[in-house]
C-alpha atoms as a PDB file:
ATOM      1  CA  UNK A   1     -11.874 -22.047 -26.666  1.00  0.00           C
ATOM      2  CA  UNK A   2     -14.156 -19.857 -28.253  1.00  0.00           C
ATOM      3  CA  UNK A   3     -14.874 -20.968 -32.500  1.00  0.00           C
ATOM      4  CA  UNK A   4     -13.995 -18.511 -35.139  1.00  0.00           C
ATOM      5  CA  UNK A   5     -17.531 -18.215 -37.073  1.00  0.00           C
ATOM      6  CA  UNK A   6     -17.937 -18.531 -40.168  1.00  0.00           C
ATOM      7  CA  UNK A   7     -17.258 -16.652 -42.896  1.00  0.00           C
ATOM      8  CA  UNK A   8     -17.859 -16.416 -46.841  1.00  0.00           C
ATOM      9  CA  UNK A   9     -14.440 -16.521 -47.779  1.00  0.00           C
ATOM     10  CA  UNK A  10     -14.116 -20.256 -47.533  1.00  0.00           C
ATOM     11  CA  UNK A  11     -15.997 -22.899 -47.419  1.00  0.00           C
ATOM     12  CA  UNK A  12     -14.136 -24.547 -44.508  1.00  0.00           C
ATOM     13  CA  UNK A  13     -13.806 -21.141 -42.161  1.00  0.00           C
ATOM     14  CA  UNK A  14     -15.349 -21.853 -38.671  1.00  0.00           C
ATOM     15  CA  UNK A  15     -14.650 -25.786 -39.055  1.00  0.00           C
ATOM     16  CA  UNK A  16     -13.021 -27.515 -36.393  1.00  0.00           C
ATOM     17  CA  UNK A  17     -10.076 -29.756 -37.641  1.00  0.00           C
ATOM     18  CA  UNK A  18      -7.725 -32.132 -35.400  1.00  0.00           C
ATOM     19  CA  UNK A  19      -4.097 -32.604 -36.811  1.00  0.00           C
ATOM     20  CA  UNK A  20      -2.065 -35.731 -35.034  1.00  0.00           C
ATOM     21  CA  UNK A  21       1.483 -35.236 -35.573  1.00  0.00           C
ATOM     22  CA  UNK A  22       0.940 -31.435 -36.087  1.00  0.00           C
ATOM     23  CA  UNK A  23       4.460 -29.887 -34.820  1.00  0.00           C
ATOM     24  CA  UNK A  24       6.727 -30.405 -37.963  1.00  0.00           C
ATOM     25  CA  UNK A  25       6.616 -31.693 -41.312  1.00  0.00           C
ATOM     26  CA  UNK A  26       3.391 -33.059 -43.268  1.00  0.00           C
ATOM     27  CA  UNK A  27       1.472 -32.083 -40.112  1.00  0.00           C
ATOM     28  CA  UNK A  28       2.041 -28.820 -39.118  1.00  0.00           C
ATOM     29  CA  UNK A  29       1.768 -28.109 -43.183  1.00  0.00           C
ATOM     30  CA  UNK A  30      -1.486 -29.267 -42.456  1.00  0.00           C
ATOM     31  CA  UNK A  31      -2.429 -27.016 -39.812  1.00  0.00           C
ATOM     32  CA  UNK A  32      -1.100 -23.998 -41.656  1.00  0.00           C
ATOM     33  CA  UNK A  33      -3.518 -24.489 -44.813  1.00  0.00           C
ATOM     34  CA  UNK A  34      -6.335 -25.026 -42.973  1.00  0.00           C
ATOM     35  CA  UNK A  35      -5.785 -21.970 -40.757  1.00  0.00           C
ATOM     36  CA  UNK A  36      -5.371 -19.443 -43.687  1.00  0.00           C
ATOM     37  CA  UNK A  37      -9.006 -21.079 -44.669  1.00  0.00           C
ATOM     38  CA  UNK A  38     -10.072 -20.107 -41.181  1.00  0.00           C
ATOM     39  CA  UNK A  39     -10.469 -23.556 -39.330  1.00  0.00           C
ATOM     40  CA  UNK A  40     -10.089 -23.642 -35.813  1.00  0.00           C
ATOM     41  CA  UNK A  41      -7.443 -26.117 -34.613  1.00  0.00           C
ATOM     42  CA  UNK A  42      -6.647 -28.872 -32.143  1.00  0.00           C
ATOM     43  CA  UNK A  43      -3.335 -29.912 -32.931  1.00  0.00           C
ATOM     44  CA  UNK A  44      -1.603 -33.199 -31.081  1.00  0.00           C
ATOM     45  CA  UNK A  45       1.923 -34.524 -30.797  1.00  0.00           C
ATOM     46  CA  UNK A  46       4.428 -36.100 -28.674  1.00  0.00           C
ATOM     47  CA  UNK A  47       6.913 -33.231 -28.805  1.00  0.00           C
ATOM     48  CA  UNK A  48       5.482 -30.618 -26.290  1.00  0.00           C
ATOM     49  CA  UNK A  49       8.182 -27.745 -26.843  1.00  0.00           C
ATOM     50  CA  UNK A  50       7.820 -28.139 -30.530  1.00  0.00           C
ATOM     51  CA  UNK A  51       3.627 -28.279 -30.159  1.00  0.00           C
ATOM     52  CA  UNK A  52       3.944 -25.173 -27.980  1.00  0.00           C
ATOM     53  CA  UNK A  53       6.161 -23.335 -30.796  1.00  0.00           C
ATOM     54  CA  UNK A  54       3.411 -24.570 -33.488  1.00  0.00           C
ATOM     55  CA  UNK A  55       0.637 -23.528 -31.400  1.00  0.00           C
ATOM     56  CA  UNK A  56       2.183 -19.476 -31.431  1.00  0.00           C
ATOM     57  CA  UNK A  57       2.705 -19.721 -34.826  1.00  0.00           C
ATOM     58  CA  UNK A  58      -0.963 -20.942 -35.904  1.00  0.00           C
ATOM     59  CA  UNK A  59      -2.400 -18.198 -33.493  1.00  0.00           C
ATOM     60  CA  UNK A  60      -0.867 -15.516 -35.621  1.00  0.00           C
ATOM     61  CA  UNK A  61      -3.186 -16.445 -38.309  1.00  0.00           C
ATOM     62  CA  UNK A  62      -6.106 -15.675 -36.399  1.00  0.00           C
ATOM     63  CA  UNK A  63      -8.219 -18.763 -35.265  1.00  0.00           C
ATOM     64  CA  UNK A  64      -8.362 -20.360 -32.398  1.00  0.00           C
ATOM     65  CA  UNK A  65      -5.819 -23.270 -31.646  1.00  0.00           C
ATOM     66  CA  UNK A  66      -5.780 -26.137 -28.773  1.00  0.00           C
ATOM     67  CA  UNK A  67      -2.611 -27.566 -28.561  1.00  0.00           C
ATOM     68  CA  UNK A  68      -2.634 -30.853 -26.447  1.00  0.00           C
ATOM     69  CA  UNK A  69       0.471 -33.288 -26.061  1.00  0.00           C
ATOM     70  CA  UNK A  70      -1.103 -36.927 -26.876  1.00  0.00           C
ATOM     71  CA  UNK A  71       1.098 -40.077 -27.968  1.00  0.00           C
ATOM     72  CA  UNK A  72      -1.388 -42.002 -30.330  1.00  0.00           C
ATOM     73  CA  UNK A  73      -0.273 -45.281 -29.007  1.00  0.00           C
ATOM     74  CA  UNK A  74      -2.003 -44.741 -25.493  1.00  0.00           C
ATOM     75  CA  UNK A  75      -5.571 -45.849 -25.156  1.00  0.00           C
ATOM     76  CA  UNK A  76      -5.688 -43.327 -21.914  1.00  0.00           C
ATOM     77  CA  UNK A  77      -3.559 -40.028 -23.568  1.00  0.00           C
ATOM     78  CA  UNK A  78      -6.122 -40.629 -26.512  1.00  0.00           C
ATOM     79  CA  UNK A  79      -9.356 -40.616 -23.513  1.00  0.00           C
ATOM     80  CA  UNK A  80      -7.560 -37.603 -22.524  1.00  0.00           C
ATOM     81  CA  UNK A  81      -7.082 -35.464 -25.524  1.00  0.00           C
ATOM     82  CA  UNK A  82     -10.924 -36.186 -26.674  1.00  0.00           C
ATOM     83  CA  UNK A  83     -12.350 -35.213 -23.345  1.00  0.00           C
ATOM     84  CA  UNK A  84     -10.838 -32.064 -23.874  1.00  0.00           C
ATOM     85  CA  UNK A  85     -12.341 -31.963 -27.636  1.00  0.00           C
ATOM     86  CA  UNK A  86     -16.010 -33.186 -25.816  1.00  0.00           C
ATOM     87  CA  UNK A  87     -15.378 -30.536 -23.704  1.00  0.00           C
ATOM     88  CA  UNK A  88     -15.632 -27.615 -26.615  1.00  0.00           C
ATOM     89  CA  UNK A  89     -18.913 -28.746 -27.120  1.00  0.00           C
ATOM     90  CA  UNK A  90     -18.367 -28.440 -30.640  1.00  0.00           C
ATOM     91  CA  UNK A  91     -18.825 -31.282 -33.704  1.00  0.00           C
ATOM     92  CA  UNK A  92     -15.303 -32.211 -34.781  1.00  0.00           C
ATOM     93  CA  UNK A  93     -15.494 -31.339 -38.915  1.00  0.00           C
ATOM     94  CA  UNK A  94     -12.212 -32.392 -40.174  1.00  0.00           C
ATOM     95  CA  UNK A  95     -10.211 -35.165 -38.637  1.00  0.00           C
ATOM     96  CA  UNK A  96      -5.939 -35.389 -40.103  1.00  0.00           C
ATOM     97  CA  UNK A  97      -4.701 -39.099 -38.622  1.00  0.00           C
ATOM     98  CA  UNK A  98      -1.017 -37.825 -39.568  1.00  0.00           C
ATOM     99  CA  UNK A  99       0.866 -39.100 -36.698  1.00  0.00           C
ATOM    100  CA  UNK A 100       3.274 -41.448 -37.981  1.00  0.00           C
ATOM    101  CA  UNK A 101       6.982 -42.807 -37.443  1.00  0.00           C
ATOM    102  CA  UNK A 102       9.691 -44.860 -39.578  1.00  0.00           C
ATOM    103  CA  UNK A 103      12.420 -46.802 -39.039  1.00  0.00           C
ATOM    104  CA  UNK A 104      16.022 -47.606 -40.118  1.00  0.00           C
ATOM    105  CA  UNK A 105      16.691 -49.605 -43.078  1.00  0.00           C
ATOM    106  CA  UNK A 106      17.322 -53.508 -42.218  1.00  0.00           C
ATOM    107  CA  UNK A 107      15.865 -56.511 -43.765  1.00  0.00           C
ATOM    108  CA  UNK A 108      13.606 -58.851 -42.006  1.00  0.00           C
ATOM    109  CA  UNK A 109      15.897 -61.253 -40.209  1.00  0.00           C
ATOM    110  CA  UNK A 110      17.784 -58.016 -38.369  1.00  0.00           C
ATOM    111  CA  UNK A 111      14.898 -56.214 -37.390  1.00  0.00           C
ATOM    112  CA  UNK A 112      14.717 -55.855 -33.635  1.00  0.00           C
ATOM    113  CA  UNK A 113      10.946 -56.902 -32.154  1.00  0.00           C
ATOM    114  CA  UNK A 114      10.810 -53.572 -30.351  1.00  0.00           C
ATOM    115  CA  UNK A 115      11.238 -51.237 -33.797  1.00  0.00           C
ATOM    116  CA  UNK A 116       9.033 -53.677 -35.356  1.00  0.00           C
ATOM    117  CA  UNK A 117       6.151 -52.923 -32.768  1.00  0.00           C
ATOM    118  CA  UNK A 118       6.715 -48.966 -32.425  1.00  0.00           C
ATOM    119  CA  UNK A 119       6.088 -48.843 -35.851  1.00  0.00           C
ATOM    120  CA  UNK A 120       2.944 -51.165 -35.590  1.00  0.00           C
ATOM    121  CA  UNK A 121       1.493 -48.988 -32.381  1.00  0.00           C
ATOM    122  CA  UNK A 122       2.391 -45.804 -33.726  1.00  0.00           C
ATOM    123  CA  UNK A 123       1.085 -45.504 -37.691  1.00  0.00           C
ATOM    124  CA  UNK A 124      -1.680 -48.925 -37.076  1.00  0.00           C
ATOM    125  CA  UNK A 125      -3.020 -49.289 -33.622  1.00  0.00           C
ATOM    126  CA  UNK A 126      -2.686 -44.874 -33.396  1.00  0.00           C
ATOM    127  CA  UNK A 127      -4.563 -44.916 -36.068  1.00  0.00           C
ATOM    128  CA  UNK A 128      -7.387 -46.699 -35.139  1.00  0.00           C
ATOM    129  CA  UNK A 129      -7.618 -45.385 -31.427  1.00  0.00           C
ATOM    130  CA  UNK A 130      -7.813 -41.685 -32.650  1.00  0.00           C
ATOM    131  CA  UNK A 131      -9.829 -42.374 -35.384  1.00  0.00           C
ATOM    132  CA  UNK A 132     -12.747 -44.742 -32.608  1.00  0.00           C
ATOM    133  CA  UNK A 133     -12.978 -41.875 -30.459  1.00  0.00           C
ATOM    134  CA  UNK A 134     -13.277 -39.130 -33.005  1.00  0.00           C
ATOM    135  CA  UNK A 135     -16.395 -40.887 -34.387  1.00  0.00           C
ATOM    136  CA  UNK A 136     -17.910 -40.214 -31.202  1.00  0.00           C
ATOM    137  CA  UNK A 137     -17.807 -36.305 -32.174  1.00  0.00           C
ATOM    138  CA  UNK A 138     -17.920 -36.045 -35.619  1.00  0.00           C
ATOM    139  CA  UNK A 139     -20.873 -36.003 -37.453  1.00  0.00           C
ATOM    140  CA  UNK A 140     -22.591 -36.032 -41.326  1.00  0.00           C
ATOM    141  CA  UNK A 141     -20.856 -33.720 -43.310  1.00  0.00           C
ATOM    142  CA  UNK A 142     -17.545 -34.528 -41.498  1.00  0.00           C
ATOM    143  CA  UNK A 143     -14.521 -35.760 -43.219  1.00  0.00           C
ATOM    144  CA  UNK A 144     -11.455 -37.885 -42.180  1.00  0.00           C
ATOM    145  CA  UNK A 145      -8.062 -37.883 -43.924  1.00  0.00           C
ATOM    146  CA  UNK A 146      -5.192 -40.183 -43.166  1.00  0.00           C
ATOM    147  CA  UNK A 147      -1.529 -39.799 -44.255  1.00  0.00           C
ATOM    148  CA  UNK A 148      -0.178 -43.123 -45.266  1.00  0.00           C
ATOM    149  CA  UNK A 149       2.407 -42.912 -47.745  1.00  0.00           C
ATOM    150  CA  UNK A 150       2.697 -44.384 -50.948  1.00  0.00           C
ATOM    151  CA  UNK A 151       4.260 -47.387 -48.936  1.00  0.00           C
ATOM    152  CA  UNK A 152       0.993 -48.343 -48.381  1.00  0.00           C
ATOM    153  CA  UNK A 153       1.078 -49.750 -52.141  1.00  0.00           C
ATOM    154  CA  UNK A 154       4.230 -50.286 -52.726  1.00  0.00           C
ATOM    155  CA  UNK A 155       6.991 -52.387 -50.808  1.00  0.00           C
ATOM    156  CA  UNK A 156      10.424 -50.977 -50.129  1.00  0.00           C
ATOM    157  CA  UNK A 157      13.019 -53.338 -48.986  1.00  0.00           C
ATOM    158  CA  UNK A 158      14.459 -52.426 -45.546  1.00  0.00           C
ATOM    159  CA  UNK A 159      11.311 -50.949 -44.750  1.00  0.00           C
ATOM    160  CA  UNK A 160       9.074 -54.473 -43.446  1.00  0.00           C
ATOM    161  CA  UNK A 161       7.339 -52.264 -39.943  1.00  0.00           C
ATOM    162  CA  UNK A 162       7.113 -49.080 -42.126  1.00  0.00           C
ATOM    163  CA  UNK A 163       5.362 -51.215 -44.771  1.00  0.00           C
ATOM    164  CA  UNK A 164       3.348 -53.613 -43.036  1.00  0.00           C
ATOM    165  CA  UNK A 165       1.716 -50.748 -40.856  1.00  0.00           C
ATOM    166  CA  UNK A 166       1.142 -48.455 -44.366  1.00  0.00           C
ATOM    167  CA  UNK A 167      -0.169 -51.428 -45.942  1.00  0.00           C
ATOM    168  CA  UNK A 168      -2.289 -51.957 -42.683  1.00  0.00           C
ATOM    169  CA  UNK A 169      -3.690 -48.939 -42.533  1.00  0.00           C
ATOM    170  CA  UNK A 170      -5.336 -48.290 -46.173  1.00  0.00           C
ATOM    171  CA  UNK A 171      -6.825 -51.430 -45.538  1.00  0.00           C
ATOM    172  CA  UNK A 172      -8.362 -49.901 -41.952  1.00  0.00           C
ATOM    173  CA  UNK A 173      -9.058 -46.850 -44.130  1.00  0.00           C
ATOM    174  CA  UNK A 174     -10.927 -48.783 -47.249  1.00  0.00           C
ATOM    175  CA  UNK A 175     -12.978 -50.468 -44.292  1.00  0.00           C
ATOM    176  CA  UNK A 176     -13.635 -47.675 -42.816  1.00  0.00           C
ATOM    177  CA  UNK A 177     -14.829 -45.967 -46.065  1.00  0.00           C
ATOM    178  CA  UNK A 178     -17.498 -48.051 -46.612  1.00  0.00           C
ATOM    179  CA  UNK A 179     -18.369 -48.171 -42.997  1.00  0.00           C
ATOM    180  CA  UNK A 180     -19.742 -44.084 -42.601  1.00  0.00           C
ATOM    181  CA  UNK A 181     -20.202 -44.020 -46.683  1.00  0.00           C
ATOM    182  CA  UNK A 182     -24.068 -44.306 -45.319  1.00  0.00           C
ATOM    183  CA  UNK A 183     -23.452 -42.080 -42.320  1.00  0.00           C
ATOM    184  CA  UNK A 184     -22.266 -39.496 -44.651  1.00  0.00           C
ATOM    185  CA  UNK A 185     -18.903 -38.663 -43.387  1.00  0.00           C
ATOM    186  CA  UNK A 186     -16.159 -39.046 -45.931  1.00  0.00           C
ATOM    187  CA  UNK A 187     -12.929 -40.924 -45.446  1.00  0.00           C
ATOM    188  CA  UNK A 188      -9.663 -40.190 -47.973  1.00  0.00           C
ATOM    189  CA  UNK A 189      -6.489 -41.703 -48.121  1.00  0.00           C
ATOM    190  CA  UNK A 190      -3.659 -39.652 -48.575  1.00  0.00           C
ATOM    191  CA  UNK A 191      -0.653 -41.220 -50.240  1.00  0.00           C
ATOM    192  CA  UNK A 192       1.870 -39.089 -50.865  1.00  0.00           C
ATOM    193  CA  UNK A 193       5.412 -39.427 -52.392  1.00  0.00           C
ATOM    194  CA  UNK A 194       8.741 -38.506 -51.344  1.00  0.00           C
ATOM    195  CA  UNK A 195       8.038 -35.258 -49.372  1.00  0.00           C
ATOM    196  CA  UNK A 196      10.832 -33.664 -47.435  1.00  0.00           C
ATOM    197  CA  UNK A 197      10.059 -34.318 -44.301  1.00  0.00           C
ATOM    198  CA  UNK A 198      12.497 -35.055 -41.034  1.00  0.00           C
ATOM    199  CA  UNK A 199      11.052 -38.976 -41.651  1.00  0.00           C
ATOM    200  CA  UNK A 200      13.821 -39.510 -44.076  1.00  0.00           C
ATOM    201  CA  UNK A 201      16.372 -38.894 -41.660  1.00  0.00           C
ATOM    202  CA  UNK A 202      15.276 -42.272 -40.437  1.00  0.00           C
ATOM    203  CA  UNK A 203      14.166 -44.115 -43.733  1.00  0.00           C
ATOM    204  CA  UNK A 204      16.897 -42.826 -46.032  1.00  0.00           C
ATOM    205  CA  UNK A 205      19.197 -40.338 -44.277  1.00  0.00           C
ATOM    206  CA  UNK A 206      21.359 -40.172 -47.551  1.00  0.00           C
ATOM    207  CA  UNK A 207      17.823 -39.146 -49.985  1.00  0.00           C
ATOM    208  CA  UNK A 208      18.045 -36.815 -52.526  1.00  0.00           C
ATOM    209  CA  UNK A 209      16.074 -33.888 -50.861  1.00  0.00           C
ATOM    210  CA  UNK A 210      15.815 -31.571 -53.624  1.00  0.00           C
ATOM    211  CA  UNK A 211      13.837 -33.721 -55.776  1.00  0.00           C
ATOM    212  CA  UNK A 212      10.952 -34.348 -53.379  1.00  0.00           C
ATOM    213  CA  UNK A 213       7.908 -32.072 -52.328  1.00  0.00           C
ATOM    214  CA  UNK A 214       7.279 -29.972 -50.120  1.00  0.00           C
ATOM    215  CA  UNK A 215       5.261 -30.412 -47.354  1.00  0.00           C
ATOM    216  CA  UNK A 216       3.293 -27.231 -48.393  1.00  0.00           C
ATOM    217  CA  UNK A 217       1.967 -29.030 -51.940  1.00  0.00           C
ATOM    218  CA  UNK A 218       0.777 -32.145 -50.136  1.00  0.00           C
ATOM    219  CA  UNK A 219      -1.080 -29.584 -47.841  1.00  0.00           C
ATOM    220  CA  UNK A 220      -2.351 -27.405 -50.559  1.00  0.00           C
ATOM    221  CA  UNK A 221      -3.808 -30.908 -52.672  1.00  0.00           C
ATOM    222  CA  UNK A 222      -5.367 -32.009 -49.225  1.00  0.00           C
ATOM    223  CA  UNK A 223      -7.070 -28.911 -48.647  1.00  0.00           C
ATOM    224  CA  UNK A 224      -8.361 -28.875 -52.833  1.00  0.00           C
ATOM    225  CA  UNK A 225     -10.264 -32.380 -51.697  1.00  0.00           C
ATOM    226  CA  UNK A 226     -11.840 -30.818 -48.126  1.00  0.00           C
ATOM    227  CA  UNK A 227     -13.509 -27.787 -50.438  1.00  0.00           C
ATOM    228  CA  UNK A 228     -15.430 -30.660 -52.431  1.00  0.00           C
ATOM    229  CA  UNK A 229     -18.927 -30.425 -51.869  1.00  0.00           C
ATOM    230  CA  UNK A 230     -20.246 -32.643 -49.520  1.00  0.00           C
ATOM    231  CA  UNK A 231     -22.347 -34.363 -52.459  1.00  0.00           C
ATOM    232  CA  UNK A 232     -19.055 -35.517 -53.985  1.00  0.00           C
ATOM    233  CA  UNK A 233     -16.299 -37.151 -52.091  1.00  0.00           C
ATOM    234  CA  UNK A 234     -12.374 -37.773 -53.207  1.00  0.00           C
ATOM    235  CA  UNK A 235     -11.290 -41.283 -51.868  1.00  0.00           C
ATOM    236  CA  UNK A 236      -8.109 -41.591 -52.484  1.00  0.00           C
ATOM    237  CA  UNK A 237      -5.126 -38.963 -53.208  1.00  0.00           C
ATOM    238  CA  UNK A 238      -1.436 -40.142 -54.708  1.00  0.00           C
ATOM    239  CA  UNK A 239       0.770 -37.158 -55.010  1.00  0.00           C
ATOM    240  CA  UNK A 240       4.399 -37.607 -56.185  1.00  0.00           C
ATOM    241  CA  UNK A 241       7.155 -35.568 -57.323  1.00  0.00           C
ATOM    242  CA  UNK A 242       7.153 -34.298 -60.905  1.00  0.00           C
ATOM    243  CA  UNK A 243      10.800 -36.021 -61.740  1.00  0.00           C
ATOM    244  CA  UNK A 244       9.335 -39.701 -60.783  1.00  0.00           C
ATOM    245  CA  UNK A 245      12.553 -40.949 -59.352  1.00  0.00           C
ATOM    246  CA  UNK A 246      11.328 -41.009 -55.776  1.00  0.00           C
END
């Protein structure tokens, strides 16, 4: 996969970002910003057909993309998809943990132990494996963003996997923070608000649609806080819709 070089237009053309969860929603908003500023992509998910159909689209916009199938909750798909990355022989830049799953509403005593722990695996233990073997190829300078949702500090009744694993994973990412502070790669959580996404057809299937974001302006904020110098660092983002009722 050759790199797109860099340019002067932007001051993140010729990175190379991963994107988990990159085929619809939050995700593939993602890879679409960071295209138009000239990154080269590796974009994951689950969802081959739909990856494949992301992967055409991102090409149009000139810069190289690798689209891998890779289900976050596999220590051995995870090996996989970052022997691939070793094998670009390129530093990763720009690392997007957005892979992430929900489940129906039901209070504590009806939740089935199954949901509960495809939750967990998915947006916790995902989390961390992707994030442990990116470290291995990302370097000073580099920059890691994961999507948690503003469920990560708040609690929404119905919600106890979707919460616990949110909740779960700022603390990872606060950890982790202060981990590579001295290493000088930069770690940001991104909590956004209701954004309408195909998640709510599992949270809240009946959610008012038109008064959330978009998945473009939680792109557009996340690509503001990758342009910040690398003296500076953002640490954590909240975005919500303007009306404050979701």
């Amino acid at each position: 996969m050759p790199m797109r070089k860099p340019t002067q237009e932007s001051s993140l053309s010729g990175r190379l970002a991963l994107i988990t969860g990159a085929n619809r929603g939050i995700g593939l908003a993602i890879a679409r910003a960071l295209a138009r500023e000239g990154c080269n992509l590796i974009i994951t998910a689950r969802d081959q057909r739909a990856l494949a159909k992301a992967s055409r689209e991102l090409e149009k916009l000139s810069v190289h993309v690798l689209a891998q199938s890779c289900d976050v909750r596999s220590p051995d798909s995870v090996d996989y998809l970052f022997t691939l990355v070793r094998g670009l022989h390129k530093p990763l830049d720009i690392l997007i943990n957005n892979a992430g799953i929900a489940h129906p509403n039901r209070s504590v005593g009806d939740l089935p132990y199954p949901t509960w722990m495809e939750v967990i695996d998915t947006n916790l233990h995902g989390l961390f494996l992707v994030t442990q073997a990116a470290l291995a190829v990302m370097k000073r300078g580099s920059t890691i963003v994961n999507n948690l949702s503003v469920a990560a500090e708040r609690v929404f009744p119905g919600s106890a996997a979707y919460n616990a694993s949110k909740h779960g994973a700022l603390g990872f990412t606060d950890t982790l923070r202060e981990e590579l502070r001295p290493k000088g790669i930069r770690v940001i959580a991104l909590l956004p608000g209701a954004t309408d996404t195909a998640i709510w057809d599992t949270l809240w299937p009946q959610a008012p649609k038109r008064k959330m974001m978009s998945a473009e302006t939680v792109a557009r904020v996340v690509v503001d806080a990758l342009r910040v110098p690398e003296n500076a660092t953002v640490e954590k983002i909240v975005v919500r819709p303007s009306s404050g009722s979701l």
